[in-house]
PDB file of N, CA and C in Angstrom:
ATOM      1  N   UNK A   1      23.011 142.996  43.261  1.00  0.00           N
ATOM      2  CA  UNK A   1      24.391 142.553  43.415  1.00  0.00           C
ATOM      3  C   UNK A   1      24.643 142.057  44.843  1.00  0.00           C
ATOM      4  N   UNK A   2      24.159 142.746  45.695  1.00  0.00           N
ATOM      5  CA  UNK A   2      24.319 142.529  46.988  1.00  0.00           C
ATOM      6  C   UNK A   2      24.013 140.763  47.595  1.00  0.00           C
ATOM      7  N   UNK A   3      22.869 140.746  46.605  1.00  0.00           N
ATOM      8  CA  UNK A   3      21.822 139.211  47.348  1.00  0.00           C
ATOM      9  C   UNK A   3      22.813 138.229  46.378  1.00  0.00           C
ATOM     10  N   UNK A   4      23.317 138.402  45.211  1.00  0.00           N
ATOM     11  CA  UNK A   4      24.216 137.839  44.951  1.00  0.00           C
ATOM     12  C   UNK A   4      25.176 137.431  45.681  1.00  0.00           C
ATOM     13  N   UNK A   5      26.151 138.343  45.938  1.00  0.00           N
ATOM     14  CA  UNK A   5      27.338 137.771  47.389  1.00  0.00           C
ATOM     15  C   UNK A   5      26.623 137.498  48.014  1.00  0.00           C
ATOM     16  N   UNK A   6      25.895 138.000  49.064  1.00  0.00           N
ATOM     17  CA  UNK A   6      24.954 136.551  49.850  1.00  0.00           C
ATOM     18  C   UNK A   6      24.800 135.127  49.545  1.00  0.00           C
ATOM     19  N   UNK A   7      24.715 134.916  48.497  1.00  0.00           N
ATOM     20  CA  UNK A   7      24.183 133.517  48.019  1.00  0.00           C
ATOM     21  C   UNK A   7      25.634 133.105  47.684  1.00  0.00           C
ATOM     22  N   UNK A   8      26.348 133.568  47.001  1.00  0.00           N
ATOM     23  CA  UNK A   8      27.501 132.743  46.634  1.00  0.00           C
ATOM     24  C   UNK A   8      28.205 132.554  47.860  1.00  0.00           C
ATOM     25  N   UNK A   9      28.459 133.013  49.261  1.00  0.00           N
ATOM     26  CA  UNK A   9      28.546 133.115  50.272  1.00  0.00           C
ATOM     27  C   UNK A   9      28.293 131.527  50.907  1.00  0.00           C
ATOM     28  N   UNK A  10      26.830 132.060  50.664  1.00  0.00           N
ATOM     29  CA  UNK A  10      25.959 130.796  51.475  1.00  0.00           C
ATOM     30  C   UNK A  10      26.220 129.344  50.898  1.00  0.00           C
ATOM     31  N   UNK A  11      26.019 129.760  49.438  1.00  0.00           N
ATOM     32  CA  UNK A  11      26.073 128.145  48.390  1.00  0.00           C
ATOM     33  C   UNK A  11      27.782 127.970  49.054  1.00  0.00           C
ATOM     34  N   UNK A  12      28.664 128.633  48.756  1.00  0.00           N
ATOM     35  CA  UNK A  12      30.342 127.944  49.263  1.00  0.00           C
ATOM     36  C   UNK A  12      29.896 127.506  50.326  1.00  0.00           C
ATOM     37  N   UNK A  13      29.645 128.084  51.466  1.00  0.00           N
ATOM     38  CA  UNK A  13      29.665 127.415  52.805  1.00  0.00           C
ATOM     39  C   UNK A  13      29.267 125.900  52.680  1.00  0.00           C
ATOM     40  N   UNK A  14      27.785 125.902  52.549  1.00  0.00           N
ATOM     41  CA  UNK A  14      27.122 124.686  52.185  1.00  0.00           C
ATOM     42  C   UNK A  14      27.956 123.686  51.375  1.00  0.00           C
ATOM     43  N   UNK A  15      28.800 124.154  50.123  1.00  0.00           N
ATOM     44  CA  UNK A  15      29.738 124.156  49.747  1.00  0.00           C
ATOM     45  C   UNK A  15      30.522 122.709  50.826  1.00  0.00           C
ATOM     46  N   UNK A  16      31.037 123.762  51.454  1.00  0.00           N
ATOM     47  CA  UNK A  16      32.232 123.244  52.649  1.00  0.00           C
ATOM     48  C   UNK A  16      31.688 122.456  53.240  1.00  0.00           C
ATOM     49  N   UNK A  17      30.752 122.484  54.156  1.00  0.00           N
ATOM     50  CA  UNK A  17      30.143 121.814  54.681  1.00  0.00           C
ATOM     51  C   UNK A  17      29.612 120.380  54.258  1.00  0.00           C
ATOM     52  N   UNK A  18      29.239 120.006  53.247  1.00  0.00           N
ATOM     53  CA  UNK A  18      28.932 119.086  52.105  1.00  0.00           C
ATOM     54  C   UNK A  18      30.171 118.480  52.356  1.00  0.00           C
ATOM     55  N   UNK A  19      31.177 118.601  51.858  1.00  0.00           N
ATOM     56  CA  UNK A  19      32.524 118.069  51.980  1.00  0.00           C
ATOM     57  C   UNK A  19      33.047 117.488  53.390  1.00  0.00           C
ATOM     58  N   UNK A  20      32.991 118.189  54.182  1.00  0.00           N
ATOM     59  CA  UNK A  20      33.125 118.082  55.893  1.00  0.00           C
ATOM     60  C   UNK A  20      32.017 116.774  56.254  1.00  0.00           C
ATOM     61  N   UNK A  21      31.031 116.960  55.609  1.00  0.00           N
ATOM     62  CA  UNK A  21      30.284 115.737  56.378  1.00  0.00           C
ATOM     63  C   UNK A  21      30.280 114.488  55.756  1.00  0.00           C
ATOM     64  N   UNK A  22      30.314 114.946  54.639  1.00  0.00           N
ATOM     65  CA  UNK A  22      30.772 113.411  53.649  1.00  0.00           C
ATOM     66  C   UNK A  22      32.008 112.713  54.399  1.00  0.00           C
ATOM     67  N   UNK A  23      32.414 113.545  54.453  1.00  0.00           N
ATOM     68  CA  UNK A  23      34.141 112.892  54.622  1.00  0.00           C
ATOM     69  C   UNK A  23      34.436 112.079  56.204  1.00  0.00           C
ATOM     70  N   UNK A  24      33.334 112.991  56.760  1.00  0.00           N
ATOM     71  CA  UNK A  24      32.944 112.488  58.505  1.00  0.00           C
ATOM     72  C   UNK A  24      32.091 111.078  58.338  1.00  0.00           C
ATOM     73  N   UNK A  25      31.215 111.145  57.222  1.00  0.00           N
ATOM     74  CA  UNK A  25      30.237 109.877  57.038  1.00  0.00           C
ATOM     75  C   UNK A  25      31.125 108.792  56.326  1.00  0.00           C
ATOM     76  N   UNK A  26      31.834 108.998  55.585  1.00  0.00           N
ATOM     77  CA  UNK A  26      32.986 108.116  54.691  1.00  0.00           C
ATOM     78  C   UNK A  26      34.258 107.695  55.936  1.00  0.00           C
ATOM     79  N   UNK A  27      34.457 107.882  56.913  1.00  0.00           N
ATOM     80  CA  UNK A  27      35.498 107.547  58.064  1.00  0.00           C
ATOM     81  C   UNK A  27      34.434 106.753  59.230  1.00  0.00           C
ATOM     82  N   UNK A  28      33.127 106.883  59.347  1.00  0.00           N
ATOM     83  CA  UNK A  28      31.851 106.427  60.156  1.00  0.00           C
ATOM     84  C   UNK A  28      31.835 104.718  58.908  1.00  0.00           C
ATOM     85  N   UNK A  29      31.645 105.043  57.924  1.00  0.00           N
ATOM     86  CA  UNK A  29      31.192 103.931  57.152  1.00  0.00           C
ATOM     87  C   UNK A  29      29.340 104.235  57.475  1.00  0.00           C
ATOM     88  N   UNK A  30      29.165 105.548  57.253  1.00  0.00           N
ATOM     89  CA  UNK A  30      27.643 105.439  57.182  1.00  0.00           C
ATOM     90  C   UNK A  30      27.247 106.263  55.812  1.00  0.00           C
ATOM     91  N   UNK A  31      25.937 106.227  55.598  1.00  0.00           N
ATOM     92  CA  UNK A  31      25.401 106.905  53.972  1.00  0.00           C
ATOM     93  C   UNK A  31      25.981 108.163  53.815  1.00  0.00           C
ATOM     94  N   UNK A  32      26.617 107.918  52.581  1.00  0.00           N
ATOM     95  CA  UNK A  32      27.108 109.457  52.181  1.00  0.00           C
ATOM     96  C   UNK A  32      25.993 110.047  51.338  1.00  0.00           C
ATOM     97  N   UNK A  33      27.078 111.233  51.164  1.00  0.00           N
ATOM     98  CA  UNK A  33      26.310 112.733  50.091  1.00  0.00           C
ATOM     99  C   UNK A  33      26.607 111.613  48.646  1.00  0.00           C
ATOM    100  N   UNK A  34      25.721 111.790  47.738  1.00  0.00           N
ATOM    101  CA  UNK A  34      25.817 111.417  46.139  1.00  0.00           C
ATOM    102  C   UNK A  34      26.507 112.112  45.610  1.00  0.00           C
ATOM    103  N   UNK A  35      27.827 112.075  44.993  1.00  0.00           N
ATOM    104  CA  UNK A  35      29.126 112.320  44.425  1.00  0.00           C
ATOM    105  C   UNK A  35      27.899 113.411  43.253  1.00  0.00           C
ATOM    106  N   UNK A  36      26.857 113.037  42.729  1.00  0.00           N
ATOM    107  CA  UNK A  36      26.285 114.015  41.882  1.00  0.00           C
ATOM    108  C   UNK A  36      25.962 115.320  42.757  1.00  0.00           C
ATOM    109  N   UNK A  37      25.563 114.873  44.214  1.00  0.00           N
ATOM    110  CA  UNK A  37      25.145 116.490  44.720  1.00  0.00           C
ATOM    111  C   UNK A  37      26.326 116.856  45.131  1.00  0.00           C
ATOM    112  N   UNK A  38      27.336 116.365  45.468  1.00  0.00           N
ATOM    113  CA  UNK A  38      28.816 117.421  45.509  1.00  0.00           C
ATOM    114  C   UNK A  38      29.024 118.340  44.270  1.00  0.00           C
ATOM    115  N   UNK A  39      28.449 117.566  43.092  1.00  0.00           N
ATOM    116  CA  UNK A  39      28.858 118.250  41.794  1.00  0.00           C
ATOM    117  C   UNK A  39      28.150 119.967  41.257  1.00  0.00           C
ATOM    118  N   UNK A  40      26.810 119.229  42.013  1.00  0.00           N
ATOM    119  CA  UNK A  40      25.453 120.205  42.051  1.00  0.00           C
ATOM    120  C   UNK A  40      25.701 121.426  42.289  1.00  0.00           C
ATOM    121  N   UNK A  41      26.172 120.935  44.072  1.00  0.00           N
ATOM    122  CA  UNK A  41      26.790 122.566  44.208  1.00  0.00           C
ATOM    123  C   UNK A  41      27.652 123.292  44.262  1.00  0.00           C
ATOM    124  N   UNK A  42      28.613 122.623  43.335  1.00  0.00           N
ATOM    125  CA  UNK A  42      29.636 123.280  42.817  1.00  0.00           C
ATOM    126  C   UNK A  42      28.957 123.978  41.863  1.00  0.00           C
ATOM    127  N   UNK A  43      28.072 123.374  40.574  1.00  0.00           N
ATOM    128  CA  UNK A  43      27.678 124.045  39.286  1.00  0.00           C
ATOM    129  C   UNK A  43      26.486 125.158  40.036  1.00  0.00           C
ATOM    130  N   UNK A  44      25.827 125.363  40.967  1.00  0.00           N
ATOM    131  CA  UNK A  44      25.299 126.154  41.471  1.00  0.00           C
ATOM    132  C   UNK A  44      26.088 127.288  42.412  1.00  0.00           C
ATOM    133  N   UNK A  45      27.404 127.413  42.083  1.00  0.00           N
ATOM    134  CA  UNK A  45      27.909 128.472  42.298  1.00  0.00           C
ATOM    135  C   UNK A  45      29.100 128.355  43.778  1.00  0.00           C
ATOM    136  N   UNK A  46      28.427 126.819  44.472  1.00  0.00           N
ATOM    137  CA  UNK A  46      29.644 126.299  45.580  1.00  0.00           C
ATOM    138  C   UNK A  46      30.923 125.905  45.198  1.00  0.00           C
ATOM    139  N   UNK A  47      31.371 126.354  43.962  1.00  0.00           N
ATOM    140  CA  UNK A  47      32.731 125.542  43.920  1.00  0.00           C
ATOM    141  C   UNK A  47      34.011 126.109  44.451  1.00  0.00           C
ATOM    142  N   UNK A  48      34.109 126.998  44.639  1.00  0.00           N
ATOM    143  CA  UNK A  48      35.271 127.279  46.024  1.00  0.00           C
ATOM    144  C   UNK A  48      35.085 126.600  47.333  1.00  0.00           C
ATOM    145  N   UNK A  49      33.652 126.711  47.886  1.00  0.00           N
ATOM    146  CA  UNK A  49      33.413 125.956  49.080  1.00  0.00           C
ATOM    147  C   UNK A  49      33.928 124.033  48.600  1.00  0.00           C
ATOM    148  N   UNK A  50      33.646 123.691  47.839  1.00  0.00           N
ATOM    149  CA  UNK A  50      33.623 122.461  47.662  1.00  0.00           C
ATOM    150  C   UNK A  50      35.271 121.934  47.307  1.00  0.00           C
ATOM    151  N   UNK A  51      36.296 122.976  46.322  1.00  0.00           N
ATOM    152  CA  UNK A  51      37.009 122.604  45.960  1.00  0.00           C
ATOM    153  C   UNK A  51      37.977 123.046  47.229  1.00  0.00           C
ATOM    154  N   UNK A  52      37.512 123.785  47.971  1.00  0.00           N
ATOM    155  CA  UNK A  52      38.478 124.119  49.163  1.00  0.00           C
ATOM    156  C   UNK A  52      38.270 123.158  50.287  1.00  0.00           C
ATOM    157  N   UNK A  53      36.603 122.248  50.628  1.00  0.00           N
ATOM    158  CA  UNK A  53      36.806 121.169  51.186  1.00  0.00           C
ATOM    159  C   UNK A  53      37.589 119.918  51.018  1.00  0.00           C
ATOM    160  N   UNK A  54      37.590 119.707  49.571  1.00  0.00           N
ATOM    161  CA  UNK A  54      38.488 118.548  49.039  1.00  0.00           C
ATOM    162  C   UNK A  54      39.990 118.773  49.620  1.00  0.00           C
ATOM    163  N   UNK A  55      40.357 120.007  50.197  1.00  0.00           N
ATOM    164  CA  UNK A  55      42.049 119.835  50.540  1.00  0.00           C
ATOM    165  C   UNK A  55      41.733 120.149  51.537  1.00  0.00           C
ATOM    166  N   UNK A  56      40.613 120.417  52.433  1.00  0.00           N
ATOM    167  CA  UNK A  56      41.088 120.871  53.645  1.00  0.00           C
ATOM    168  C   UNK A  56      40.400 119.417  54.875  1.00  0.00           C
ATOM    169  N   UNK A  57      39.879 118.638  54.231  1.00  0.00           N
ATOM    170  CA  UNK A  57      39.394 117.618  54.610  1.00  0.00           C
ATOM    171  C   UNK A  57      40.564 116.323  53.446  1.00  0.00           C
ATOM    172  N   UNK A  58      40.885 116.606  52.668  1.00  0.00           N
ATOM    173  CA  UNK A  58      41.460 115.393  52.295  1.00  0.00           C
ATOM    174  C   UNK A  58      40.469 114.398  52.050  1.00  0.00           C
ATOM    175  N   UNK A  59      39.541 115.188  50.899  1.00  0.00           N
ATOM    176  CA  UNK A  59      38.422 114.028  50.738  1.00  0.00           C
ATOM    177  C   UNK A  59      38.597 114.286  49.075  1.00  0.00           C
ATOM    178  N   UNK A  60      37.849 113.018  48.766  1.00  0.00           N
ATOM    179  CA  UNK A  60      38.044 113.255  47.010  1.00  0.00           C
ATOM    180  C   UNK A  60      39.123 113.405  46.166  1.00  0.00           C
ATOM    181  N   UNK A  61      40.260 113.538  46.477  1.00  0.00           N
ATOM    182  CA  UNK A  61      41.328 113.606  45.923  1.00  0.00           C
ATOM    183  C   UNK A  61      41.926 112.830  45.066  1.00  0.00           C
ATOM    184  N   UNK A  62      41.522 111.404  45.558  1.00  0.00           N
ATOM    185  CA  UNK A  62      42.104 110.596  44.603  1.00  0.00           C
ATOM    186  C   UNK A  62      41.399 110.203  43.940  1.00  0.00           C
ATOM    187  N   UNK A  63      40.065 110.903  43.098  1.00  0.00           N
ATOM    188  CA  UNK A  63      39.312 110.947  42.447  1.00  0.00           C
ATOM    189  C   UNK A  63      39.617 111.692  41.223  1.00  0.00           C
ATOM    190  N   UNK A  64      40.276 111.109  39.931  1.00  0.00           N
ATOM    191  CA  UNK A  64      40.476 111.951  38.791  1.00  0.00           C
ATOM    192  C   UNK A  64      39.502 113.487  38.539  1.00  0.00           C
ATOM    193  N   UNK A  65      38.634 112.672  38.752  1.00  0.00           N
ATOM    194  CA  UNK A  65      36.964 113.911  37.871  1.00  0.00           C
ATOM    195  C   UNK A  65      36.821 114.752  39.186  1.00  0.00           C
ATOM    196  N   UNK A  66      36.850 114.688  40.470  1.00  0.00           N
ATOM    197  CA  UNK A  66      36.819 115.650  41.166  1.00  0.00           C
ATOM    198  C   UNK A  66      38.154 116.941  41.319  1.00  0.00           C
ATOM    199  N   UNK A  67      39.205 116.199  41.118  1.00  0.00           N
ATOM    200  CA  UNK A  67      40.247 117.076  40.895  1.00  0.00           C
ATOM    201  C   UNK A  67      40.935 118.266  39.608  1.00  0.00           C
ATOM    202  N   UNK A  68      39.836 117.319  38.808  1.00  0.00           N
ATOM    203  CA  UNK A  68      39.936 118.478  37.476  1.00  0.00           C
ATOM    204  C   UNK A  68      38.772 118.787  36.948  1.00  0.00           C
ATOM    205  N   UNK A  69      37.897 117.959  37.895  1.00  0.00           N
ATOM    206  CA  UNK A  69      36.347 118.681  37.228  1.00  0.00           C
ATOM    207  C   UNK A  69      35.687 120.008  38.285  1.00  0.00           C
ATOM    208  N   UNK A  70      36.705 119.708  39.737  1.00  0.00           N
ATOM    209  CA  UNK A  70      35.896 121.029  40.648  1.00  0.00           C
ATOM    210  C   UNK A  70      36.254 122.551  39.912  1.00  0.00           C
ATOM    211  N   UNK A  71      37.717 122.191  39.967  1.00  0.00           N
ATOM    212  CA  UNK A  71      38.599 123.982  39.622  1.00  0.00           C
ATOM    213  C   UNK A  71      38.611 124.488  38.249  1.00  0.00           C
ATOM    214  N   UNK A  72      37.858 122.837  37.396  1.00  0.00           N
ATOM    215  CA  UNK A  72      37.578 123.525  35.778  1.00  0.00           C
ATOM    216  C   UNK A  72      36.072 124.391  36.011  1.00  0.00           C
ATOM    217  N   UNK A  73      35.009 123.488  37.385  1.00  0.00           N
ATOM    218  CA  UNK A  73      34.035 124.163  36.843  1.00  0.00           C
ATOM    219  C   UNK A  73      34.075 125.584  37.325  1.00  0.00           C
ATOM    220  N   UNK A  74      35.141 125.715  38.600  1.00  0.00           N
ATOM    221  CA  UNK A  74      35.485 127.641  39.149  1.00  0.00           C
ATOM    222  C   UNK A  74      35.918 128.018  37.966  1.00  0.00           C
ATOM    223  N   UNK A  75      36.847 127.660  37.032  1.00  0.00           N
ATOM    224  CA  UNK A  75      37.512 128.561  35.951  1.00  0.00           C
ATOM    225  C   UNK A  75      36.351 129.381  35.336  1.00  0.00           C
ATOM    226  N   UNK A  76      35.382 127.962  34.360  1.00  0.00           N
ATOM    227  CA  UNK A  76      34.262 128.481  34.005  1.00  0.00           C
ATOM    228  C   UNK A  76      33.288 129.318  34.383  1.00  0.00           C
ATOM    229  N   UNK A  77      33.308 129.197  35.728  1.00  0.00           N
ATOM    230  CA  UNK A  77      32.132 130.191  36.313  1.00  0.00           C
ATOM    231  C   UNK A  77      32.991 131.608  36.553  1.00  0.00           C
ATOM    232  N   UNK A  78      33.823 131.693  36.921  1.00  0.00           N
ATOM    233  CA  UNK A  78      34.983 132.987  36.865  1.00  0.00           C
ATOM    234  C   UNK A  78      34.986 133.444  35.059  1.00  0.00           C
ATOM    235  N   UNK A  79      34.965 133.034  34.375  1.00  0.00           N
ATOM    236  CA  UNK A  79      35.432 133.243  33.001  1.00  0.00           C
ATOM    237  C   UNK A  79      33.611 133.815  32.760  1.00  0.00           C
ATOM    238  N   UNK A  80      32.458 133.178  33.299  1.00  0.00           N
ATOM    239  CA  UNK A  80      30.996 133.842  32.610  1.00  0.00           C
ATOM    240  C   UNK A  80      30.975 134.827  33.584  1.00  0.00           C
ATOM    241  N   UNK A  81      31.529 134.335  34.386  1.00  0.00           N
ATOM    242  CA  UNK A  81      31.408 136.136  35.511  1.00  0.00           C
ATOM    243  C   UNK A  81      31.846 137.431  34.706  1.00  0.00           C
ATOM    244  N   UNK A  82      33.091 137.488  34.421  1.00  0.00           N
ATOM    245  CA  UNK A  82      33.906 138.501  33.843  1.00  0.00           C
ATOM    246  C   UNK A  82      32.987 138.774  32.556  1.00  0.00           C
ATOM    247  N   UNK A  83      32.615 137.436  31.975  1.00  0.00           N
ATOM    248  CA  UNK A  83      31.950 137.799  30.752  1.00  0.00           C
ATOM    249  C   UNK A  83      30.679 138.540  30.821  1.00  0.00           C
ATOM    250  N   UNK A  84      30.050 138.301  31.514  1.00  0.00           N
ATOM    251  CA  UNK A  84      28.307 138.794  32.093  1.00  0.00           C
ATOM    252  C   UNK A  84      28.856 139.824  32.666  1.00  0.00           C
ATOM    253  N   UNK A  85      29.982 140.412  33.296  1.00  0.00           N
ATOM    254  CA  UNK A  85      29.368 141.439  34.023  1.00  0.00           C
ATOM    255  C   UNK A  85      29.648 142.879  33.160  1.00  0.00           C
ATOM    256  N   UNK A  86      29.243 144.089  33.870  1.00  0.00           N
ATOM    257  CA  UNK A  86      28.784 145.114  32.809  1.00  0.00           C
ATOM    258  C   UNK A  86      29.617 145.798  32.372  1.00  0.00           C
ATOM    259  N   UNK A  87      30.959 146.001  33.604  1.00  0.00           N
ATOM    260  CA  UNK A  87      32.059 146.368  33.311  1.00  0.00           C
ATOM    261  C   UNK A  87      33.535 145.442  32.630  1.00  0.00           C
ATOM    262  N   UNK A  88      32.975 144.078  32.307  1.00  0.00           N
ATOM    263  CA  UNK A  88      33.952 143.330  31.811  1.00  0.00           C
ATOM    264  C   UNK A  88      35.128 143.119  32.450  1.00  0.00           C
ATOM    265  N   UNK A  89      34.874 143.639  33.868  1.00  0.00           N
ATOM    266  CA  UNK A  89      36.125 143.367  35.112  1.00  0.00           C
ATOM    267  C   UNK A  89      37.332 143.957  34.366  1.00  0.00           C
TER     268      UNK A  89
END
């Protein structure tokens, strides 16, 4: 359980960070992150980091599928959490 929070930890940050530099490379006009690896690590467990960069950078927003595809995929991963875990939260 422990190395778990670690990682979900780490993946948000990375998370954030992902977002922060895109958004620094998208105001540069130089190569961004692939809108698929923003997605990546959200479905790998960054999606607080990622959906909390989108407002705190003001990036992605006016992107339909990022705005209802980041916090659908937290719902989902919150909803197999509760479901997987042993005590059913």
């Amino acid at each position: 359980m422990r190395y778990f929070v670690i990682y979900i930890i780490i993946i948000n940050l990375i998370g954030l960070g992902a977002m922060y530099s895109d958004k620094k490379r998208a105001v540069r006009h130089t190569w961004r992150i692939p809108e698929k690896t923003l997605f990546a690590l959200s479905l790998l467990g960054g999606s607080i980091g990622t959906w909390a960069g989108m407002y705190l950078f003001h990036h992605k927003t006016k992107h339909w599928y990022f705005v209802v595809g980041m916090p659908l995929i937290l719902i989902i991963q919150i909803a197999a959490l509760i479901y997987l875990s042993p005590a059913g939260l």
